[in-house]
PDB file of N, CA and C in Angstrom:
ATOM      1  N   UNK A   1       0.838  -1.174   0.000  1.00  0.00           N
ATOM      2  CA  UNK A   1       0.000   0.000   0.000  1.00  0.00           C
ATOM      3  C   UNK A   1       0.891   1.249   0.000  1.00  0.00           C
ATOM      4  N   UNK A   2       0.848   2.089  -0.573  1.00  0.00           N
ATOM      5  CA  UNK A   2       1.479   3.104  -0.812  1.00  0.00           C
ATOM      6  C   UNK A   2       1.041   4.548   0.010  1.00  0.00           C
ATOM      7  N   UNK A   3       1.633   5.089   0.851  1.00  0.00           N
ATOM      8  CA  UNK A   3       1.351   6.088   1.992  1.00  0.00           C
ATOM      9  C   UNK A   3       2.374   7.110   1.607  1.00  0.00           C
ATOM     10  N   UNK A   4       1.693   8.141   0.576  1.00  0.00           N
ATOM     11  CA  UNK A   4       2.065   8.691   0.237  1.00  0.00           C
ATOM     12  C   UNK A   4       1.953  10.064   1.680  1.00  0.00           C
ATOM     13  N   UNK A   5       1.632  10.199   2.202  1.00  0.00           N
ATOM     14  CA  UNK A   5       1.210  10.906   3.249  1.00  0.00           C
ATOM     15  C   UNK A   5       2.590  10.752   4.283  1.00  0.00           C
ATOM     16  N   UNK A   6       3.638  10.072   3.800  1.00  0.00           N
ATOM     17  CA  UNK A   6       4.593  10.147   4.713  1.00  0.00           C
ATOM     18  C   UNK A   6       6.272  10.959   4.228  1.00  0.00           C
ATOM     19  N   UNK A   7       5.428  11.103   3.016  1.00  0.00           N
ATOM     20  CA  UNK A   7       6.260  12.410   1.958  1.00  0.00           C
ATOM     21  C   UNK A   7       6.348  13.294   2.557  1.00  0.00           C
ATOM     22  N   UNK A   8       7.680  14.010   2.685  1.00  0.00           N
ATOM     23  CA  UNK A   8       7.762  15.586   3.327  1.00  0.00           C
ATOM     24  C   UNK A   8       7.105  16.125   2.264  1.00  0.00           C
ATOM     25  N   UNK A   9       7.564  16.348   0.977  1.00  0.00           N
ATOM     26  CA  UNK A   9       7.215  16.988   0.060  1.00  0.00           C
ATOM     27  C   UNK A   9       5.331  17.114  -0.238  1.00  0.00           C
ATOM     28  N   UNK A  10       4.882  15.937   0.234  1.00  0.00           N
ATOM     29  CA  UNK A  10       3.256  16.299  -0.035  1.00  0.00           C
ATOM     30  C   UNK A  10       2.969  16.697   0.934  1.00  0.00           C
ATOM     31  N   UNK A  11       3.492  16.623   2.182  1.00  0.00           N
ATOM     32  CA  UNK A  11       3.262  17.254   3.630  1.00  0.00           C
ATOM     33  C   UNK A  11       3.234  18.950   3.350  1.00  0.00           C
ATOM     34  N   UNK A  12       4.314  19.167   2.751  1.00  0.00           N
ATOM     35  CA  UNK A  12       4.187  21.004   2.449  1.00  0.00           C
ATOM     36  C   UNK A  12       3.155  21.368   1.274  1.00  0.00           C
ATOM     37  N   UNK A  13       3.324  20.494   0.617  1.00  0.00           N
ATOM     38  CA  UNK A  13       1.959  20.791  -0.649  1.00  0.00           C
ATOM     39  C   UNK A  13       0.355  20.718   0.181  1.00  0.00           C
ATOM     40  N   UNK A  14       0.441  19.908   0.568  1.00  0.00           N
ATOM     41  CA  UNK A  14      -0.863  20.020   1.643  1.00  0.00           C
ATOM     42  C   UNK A  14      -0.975  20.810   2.709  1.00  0.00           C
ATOM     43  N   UNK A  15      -0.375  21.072   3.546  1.00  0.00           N
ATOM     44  CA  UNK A  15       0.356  22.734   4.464  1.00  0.00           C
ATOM     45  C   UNK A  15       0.017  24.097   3.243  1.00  0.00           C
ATOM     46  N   UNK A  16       0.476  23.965   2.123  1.00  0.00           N
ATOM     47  CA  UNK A  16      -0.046  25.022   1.057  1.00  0.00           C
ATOM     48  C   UNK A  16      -1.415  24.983   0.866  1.00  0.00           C
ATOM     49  N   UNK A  17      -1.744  24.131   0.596  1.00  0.00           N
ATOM     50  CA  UNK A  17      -3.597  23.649   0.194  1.00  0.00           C
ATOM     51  C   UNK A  17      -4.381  24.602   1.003  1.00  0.00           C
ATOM     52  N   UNK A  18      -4.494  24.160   2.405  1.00  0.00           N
ATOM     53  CA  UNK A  18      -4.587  24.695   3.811  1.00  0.00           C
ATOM     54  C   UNK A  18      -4.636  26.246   3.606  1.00  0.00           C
ATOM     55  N   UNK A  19      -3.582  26.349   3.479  1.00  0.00           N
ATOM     56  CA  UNK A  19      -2.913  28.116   3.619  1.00  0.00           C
ATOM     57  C   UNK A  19      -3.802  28.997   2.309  1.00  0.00           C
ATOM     58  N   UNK A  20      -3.697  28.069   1.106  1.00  0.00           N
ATOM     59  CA  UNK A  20      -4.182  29.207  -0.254  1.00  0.00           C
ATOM     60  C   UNK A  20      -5.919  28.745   0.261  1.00  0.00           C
ATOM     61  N   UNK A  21      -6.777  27.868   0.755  1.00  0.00           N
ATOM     62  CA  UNK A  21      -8.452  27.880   0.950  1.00  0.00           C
ATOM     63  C   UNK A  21      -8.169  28.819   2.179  1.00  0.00           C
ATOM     64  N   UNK A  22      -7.953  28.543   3.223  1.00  0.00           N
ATOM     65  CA  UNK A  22      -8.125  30.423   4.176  1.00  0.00           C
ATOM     66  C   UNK A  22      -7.264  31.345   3.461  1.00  0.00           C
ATOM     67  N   UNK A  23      -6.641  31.672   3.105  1.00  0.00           N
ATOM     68  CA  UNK A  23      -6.648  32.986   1.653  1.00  0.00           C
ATOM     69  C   UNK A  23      -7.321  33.266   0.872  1.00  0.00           C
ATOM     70  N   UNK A  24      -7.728  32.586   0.067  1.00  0.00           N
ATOM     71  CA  UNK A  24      -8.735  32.427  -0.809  1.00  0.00           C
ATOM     72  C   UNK A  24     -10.371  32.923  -0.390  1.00  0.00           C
ATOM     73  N   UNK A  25     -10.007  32.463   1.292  1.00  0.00           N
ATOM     74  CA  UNK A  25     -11.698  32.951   1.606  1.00  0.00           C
ATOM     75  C   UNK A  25     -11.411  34.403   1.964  1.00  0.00           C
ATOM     76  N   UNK A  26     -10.497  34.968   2.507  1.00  0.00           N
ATOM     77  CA  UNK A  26     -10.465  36.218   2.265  1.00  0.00           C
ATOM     78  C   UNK A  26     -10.495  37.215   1.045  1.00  0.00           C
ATOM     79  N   UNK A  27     -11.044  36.755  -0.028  1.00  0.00           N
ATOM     80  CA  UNK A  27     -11.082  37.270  -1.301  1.00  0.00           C
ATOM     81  C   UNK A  27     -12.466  37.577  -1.369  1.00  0.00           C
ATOM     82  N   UNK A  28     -12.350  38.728  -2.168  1.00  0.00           N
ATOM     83  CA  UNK A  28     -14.149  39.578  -2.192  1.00  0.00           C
ATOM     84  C   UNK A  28     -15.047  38.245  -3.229  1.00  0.00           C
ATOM     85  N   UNK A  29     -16.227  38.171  -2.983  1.00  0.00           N
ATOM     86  CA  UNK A  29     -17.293  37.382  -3.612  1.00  0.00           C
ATOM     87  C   UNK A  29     -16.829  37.527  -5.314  1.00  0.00           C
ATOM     88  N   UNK A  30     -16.747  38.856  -5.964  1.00  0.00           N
ATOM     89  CA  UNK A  30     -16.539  38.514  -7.270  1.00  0.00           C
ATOM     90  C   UNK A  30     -15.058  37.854  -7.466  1.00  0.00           C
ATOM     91  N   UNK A  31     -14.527  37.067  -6.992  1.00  0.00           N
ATOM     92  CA  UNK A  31     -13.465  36.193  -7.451  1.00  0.00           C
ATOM     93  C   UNK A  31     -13.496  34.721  -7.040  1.00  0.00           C
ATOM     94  N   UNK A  32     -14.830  34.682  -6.719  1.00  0.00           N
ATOM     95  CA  UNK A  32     -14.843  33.224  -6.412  1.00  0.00           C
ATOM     96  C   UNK A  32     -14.783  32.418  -7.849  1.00  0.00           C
ATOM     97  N   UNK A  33     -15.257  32.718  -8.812  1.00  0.00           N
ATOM     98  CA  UNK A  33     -14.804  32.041 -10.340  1.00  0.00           C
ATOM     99  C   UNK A  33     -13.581  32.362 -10.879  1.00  0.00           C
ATOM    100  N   UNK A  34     -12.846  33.746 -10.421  1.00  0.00           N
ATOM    101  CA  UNK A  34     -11.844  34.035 -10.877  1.00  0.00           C
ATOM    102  C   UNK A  34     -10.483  32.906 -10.252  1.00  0.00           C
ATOM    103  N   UNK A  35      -9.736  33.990  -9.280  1.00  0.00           N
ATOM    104  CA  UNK A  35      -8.999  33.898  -8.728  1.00  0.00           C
ATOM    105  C   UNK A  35      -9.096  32.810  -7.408  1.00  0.00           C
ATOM    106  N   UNK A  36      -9.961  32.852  -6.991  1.00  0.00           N
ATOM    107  CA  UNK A  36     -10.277  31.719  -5.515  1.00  0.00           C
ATOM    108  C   UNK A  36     -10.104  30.493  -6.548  1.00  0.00           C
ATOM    109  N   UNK A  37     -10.923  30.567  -7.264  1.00  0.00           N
ATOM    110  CA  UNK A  37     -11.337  28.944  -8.001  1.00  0.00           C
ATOM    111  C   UNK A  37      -9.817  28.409  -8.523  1.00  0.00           C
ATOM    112  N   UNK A  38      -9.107  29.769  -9.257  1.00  0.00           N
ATOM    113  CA  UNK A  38      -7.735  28.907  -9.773  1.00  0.00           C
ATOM    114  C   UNK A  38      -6.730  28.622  -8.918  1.00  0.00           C
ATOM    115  N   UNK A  39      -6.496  29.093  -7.900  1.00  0.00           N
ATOM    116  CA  UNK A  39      -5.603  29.035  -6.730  1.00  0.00           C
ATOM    117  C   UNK A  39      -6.013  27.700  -6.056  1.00  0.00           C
ATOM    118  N   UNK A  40      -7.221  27.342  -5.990  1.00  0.00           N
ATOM    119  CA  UNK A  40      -7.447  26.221  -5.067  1.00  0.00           C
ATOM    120  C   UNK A  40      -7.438  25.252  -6.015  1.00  0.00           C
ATOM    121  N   UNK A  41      -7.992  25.303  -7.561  1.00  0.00           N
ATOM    122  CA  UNK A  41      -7.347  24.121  -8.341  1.00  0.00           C
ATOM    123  C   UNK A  41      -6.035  23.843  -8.399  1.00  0.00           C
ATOM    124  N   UNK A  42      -5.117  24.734  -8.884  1.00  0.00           N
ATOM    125  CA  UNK A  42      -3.847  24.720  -8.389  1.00  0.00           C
ATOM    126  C   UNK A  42      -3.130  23.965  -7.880  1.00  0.00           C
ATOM    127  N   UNK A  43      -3.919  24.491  -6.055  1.00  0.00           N
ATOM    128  CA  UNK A  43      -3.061  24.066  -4.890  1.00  0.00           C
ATOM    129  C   UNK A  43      -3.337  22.655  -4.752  1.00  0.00           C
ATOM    130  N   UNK A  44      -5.063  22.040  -4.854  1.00  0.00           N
ATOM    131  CA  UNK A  44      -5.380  20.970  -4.621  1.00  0.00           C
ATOM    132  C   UNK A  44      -4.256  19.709  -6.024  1.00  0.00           C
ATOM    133  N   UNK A  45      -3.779  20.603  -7.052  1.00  0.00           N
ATOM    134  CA  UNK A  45      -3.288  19.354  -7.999  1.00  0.00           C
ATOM    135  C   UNK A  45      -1.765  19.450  -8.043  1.00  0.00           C
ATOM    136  N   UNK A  46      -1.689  20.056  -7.088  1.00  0.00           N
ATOM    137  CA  UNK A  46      -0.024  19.894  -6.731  1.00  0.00           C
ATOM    138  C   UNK A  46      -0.234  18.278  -5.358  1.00  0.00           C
ATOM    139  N   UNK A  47      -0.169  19.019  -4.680  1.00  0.00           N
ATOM    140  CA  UNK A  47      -0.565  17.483  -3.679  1.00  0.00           C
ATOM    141  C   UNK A  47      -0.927  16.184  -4.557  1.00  0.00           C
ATOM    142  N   UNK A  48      -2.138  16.461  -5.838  1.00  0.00           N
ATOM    143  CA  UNK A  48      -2.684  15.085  -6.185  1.00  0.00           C
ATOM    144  C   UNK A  48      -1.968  14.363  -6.917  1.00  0.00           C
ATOM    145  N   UNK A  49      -1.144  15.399  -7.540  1.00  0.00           N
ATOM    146  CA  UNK A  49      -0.397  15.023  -8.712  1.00  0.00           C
ATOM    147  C   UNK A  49       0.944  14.326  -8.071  1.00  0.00           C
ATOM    148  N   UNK A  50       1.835  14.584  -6.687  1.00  0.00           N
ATOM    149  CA  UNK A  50       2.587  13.967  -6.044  1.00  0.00           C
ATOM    150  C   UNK A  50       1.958  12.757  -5.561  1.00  0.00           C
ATOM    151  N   UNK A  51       0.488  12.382  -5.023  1.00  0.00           N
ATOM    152  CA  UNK A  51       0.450  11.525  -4.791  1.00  0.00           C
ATOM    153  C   UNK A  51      -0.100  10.403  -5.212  1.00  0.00           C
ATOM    154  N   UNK A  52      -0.289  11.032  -6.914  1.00  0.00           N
ATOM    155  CA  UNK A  52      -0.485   9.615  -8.154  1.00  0.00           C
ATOM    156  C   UNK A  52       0.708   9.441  -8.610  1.00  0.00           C
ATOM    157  N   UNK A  53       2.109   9.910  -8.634  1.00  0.00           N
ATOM    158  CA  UNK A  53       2.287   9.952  -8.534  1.00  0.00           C
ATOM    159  C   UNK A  53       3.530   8.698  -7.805  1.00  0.00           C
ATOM    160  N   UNK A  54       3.112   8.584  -6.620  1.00  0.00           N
ATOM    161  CA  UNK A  54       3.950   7.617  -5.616  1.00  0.00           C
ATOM    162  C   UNK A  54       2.638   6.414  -6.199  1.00  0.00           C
ATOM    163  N   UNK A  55       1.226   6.490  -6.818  1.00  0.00           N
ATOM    164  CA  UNK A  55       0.736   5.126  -7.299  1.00  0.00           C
ATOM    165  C   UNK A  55       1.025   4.422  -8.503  1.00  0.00           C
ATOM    166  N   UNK A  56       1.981   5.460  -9.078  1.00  0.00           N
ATOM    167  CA  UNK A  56       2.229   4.646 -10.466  1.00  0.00           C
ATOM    168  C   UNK A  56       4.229   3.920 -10.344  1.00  0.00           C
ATOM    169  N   UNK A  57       3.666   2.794 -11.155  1.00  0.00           N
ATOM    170  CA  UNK A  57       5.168   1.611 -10.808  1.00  0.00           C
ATOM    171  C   UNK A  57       5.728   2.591 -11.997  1.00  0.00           C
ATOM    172  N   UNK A  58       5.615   2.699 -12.597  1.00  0.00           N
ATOM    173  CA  UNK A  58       6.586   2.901 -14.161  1.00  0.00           C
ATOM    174  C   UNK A  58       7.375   4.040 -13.884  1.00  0.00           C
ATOM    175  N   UNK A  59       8.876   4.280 -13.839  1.00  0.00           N
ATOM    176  CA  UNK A  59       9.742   5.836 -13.779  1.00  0.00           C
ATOM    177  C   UNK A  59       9.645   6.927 -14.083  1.00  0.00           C
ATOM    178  N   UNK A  60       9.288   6.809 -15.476  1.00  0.00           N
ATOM    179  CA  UNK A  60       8.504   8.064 -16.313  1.00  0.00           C
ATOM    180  C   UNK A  60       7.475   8.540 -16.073  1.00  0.00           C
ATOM    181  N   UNK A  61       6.259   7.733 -15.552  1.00  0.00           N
ATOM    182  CA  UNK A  61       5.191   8.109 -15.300  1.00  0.00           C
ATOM    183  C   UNK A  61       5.051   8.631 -13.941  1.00  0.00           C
ATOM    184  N   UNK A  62       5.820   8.028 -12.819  1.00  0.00           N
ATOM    185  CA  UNK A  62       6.812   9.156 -11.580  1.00  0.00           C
ATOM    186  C   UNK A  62       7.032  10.256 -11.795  1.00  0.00           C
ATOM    187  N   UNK A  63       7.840  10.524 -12.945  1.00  0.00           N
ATOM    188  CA  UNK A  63       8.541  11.618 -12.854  1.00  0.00           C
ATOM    189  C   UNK A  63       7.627  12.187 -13.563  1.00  0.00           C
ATOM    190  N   UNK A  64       6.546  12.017 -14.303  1.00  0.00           N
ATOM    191  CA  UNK A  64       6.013  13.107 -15.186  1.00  0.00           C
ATOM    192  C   UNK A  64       4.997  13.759 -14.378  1.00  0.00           C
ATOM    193  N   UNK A  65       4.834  12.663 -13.226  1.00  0.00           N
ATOM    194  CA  UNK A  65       3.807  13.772 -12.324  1.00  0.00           C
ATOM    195  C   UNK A  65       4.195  14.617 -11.447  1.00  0.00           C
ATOM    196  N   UNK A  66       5.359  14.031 -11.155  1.00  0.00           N
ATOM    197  CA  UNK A  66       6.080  15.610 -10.487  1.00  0.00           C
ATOM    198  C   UNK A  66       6.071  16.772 -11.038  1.00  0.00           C
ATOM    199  N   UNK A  67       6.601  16.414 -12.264  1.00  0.00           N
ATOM    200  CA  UNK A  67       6.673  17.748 -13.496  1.00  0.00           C
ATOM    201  C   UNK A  67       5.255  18.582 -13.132  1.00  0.00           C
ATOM    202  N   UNK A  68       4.094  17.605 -13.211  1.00  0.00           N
ATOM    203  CA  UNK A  68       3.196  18.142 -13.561  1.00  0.00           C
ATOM    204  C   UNK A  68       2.774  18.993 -11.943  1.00  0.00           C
ATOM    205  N   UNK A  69       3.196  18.411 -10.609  1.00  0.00           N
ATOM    206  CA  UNK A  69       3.337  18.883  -9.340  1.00  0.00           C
ATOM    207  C   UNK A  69       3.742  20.506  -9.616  1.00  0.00           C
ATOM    208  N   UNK A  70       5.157  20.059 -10.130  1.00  0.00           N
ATOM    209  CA  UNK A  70       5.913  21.087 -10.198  1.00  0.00           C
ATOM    210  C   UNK A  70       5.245  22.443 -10.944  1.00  0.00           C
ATOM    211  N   UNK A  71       5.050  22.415 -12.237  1.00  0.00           N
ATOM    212  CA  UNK A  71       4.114  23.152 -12.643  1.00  0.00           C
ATOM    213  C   UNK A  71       2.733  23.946 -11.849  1.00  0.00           C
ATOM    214  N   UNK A  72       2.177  23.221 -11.513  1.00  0.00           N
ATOM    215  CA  UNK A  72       0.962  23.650 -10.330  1.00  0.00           C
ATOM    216  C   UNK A  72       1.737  24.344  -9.487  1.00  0.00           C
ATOM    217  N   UNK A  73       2.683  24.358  -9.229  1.00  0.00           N
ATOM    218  CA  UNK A  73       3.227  24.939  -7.878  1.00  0.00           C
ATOM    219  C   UNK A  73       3.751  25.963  -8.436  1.00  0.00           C
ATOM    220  N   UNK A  74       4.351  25.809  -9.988  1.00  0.00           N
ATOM    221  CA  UNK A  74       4.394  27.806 -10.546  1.00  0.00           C
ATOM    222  C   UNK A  74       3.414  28.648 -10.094  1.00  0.00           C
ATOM    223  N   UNK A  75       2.473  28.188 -10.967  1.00  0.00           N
ATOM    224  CA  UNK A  75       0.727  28.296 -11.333  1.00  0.00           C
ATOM    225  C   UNK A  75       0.249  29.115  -9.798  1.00  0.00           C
ATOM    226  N   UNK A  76       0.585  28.304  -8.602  1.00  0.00           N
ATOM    227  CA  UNK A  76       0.152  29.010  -7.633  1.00  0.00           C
ATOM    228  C   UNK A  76       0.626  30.106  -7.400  1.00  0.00           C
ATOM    229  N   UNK A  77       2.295  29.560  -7.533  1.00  0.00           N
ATOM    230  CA  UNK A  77       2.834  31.466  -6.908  1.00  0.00           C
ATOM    231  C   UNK A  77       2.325  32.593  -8.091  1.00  0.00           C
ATOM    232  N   UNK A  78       2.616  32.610  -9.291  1.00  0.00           N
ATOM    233  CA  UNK A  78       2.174  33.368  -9.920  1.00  0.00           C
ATOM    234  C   UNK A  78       0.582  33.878  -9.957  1.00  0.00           C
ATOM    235  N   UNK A  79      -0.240  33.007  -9.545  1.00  0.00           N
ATOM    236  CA  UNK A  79      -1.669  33.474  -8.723  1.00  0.00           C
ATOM    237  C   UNK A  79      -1.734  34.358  -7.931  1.00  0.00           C
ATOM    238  N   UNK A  80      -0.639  33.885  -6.887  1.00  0.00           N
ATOM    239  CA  UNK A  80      -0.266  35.061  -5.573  1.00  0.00           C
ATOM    240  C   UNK A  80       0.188  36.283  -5.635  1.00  0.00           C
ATOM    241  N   UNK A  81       0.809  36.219  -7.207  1.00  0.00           N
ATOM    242  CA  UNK A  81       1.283  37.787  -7.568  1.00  0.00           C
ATOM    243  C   UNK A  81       0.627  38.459  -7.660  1.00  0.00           C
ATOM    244  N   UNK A  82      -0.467  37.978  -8.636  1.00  0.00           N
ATOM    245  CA  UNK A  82      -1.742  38.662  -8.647  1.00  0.00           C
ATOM    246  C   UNK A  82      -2.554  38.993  -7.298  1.00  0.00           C
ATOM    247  N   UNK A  83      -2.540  38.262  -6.737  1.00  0.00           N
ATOM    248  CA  UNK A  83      -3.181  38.451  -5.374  1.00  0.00           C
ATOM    249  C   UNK A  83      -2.436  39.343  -4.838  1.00  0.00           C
ATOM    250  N   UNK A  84      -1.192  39.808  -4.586  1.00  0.00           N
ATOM    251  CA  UNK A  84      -0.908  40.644  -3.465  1.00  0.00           C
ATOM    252  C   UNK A  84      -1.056  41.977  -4.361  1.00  0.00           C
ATOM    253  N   UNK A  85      -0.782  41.433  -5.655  1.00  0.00           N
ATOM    254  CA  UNK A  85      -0.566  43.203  -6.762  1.00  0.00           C
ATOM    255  C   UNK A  85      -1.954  43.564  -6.389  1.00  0.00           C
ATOM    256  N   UNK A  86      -3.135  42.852  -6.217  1.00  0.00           N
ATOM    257  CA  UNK A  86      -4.804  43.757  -6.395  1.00  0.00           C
ATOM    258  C   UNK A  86      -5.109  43.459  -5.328  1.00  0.00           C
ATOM    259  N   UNK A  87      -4.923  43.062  -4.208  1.00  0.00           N
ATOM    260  CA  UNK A  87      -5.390  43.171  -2.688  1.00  0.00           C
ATOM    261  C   UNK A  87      -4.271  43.342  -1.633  1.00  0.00           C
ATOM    262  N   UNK A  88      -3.945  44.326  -1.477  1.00  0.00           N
ATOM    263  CA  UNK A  88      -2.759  44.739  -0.632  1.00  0.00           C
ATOM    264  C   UNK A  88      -2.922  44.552   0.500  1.00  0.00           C
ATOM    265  N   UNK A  89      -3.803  44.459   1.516  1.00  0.00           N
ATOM    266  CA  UNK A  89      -4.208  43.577   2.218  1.00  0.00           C
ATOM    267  C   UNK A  89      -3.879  42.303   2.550  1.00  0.00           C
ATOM    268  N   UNK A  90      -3.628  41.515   1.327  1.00  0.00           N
ATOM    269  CA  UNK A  90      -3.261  40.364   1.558  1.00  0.00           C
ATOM    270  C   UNK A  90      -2.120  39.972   1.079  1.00  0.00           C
ATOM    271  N   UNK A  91      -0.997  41.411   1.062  1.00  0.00           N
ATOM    272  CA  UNK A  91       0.117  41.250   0.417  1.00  0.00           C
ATOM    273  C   UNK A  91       1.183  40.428   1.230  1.00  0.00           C
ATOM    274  N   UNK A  92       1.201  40.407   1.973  1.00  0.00           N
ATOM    275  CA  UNK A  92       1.875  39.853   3.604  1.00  0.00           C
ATOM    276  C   UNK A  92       1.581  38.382   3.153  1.00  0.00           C
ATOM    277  N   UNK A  93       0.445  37.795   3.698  1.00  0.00           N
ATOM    278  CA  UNK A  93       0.367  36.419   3.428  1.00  0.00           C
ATOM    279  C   UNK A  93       0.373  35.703   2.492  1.00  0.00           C
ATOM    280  N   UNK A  94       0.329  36.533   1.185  1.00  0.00           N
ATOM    281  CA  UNK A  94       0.030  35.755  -0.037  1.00  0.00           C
ATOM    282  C   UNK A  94       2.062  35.652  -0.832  1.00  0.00           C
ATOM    283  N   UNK A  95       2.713  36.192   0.106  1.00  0.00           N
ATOM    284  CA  UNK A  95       3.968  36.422  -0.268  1.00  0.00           C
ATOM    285  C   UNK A  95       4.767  35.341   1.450  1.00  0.00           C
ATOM    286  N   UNK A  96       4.471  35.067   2.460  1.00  0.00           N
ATOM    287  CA  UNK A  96       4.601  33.870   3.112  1.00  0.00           C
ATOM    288  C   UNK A  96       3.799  32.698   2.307  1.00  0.00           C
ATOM    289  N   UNK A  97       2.911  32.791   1.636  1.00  0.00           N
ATOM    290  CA  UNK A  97       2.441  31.320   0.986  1.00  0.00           C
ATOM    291  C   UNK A  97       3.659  31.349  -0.531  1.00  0.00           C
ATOM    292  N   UNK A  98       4.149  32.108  -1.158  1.00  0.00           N
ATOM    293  CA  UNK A  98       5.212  32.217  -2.018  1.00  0.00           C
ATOM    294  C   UNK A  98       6.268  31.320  -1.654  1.00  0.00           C
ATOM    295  N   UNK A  99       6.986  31.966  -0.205  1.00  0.00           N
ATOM    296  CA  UNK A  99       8.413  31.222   0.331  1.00  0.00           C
ATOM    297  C   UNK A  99       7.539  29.547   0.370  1.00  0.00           C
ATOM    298  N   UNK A 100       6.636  29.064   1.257  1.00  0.00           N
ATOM    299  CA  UNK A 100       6.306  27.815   0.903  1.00  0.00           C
ATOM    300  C   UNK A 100       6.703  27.302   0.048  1.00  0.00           C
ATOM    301  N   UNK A 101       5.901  28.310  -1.017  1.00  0.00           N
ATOM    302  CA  UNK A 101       5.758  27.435  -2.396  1.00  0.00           C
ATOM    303  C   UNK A 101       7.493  27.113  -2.999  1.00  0.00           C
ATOM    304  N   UNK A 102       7.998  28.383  -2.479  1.00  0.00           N
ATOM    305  CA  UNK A 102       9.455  28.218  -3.530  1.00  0.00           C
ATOM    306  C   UNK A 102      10.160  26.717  -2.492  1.00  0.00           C
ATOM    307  N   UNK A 103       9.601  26.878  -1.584  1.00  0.00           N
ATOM    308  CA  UNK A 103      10.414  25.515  -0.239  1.00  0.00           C
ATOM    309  C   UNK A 103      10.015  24.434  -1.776  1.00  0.00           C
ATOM    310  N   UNK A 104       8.847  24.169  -1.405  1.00  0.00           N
ATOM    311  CA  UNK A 104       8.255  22.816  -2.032  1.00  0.00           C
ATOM    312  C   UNK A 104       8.591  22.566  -3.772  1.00  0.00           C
ATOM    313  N   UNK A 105       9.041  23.701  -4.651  1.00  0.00           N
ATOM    314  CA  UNK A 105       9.241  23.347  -5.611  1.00  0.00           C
ATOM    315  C   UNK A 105      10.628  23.045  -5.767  1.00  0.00           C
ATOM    316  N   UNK A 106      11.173  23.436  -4.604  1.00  0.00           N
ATOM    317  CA  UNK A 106      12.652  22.807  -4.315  1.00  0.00           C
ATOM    318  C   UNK A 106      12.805  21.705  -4.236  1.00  0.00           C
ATOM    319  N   UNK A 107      11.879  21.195  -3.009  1.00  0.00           N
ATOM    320  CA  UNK A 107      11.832  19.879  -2.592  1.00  0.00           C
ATOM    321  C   UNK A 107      11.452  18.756  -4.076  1.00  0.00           C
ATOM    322  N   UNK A 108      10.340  19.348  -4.668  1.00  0.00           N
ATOM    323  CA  UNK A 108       9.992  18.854  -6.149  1.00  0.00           C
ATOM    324  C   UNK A 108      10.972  18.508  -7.080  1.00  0.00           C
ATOM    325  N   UNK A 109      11.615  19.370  -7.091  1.00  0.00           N
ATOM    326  CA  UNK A 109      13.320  19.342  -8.264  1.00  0.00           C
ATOM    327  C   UNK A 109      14.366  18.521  -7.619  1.00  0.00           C
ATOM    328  N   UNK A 110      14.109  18.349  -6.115  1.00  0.00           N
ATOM    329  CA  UNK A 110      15.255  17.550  -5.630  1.00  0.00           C
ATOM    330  C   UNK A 110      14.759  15.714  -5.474  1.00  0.00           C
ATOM    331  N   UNK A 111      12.885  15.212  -5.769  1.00  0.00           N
ATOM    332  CA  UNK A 111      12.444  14.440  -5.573  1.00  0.00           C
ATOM    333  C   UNK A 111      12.869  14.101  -6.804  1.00  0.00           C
ATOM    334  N   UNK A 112      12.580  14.724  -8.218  1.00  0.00           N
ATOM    335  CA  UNK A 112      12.873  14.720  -9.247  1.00  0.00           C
ATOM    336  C   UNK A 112      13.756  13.936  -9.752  1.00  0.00           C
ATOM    337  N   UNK A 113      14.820  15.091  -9.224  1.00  0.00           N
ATOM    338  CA  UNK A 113      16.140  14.447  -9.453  1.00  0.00           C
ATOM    339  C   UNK A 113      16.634  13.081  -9.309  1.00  0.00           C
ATOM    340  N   UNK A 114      15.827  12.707  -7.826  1.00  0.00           N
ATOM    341  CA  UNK A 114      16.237  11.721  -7.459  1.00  0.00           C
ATOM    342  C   UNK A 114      15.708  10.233  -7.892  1.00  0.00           C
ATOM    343  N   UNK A 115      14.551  10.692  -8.472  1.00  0.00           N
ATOM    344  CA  UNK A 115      13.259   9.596  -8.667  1.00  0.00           C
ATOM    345  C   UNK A 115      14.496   9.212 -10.599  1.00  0.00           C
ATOM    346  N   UNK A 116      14.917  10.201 -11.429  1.00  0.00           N
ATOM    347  CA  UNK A 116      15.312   9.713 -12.283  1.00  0.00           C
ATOM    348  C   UNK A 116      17.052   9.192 -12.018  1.00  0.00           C
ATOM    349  N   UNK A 117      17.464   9.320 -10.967  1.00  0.00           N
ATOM    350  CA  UNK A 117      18.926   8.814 -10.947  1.00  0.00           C
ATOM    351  C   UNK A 117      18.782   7.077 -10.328  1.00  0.00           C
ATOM    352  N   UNK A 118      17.708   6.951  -9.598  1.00  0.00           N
ATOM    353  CA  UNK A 118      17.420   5.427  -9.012  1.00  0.00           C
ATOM    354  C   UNK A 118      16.479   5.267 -10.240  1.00  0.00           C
ATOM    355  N   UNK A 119      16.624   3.680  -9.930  1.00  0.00           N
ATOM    356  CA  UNK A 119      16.418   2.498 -10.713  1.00  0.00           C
ATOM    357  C   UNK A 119      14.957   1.982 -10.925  1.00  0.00           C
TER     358      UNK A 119
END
């Protein structure tokens, strides 16, 4: 059985999840289709994508979901830019959910790495 839940790396992607839905609810009603909705797709397919991730046997198909982790985890910070550029208010937290993000896409490039140098 595969417990992906014992990943540091999905541990901070999910710690992000967390962090961008109470952000997200601090966002005015007209961005619930906008901006709320893409931030929490985002955040939720960074986590999912690490932990299909740890269900697939094949190397490539490992590593391509990281990629695809990895990506989502642009996707978010660059969300957040937007978020702190048009709600200054939430310029503070939406720039602590950034450093996260840059932690975890570290951690991503270094899972990466490692998932294609083993066997």
């Amino acid at each position: 059985m595969v417990d992906f839940k014992k990943l540091r790396v999905w541990q901070v992607a999910h710690e992000g999840t967390l962090k961008i839905y109470k952000l997200t609810s601090e966002l005015p009603k007209t961005e619930l289709f906008g901006l709320v909705s893409q931030l929490r797709r985002a955040a939720v397919s960074v986590e999912l994508n690490i932990a299909e991730s740890e269900g697939r046997f094949n190397k490539q198909e490992k590593i391509q979901f990281l990629y695809m982790a990895r990506a989502s985890a642009v996707e978010v910070k660059a969300a957040l830019v937007i978020v702190s550029d048009l709600y200054h208010g939430l310029a503070q937290k939406s720039d602590e959910i950034i450093k996260l993000y840059d932690q975890l896409e570290a951690q991503l490039n270094s899972l990466i790495g490692y998932r294609k140098r083993s066997s």
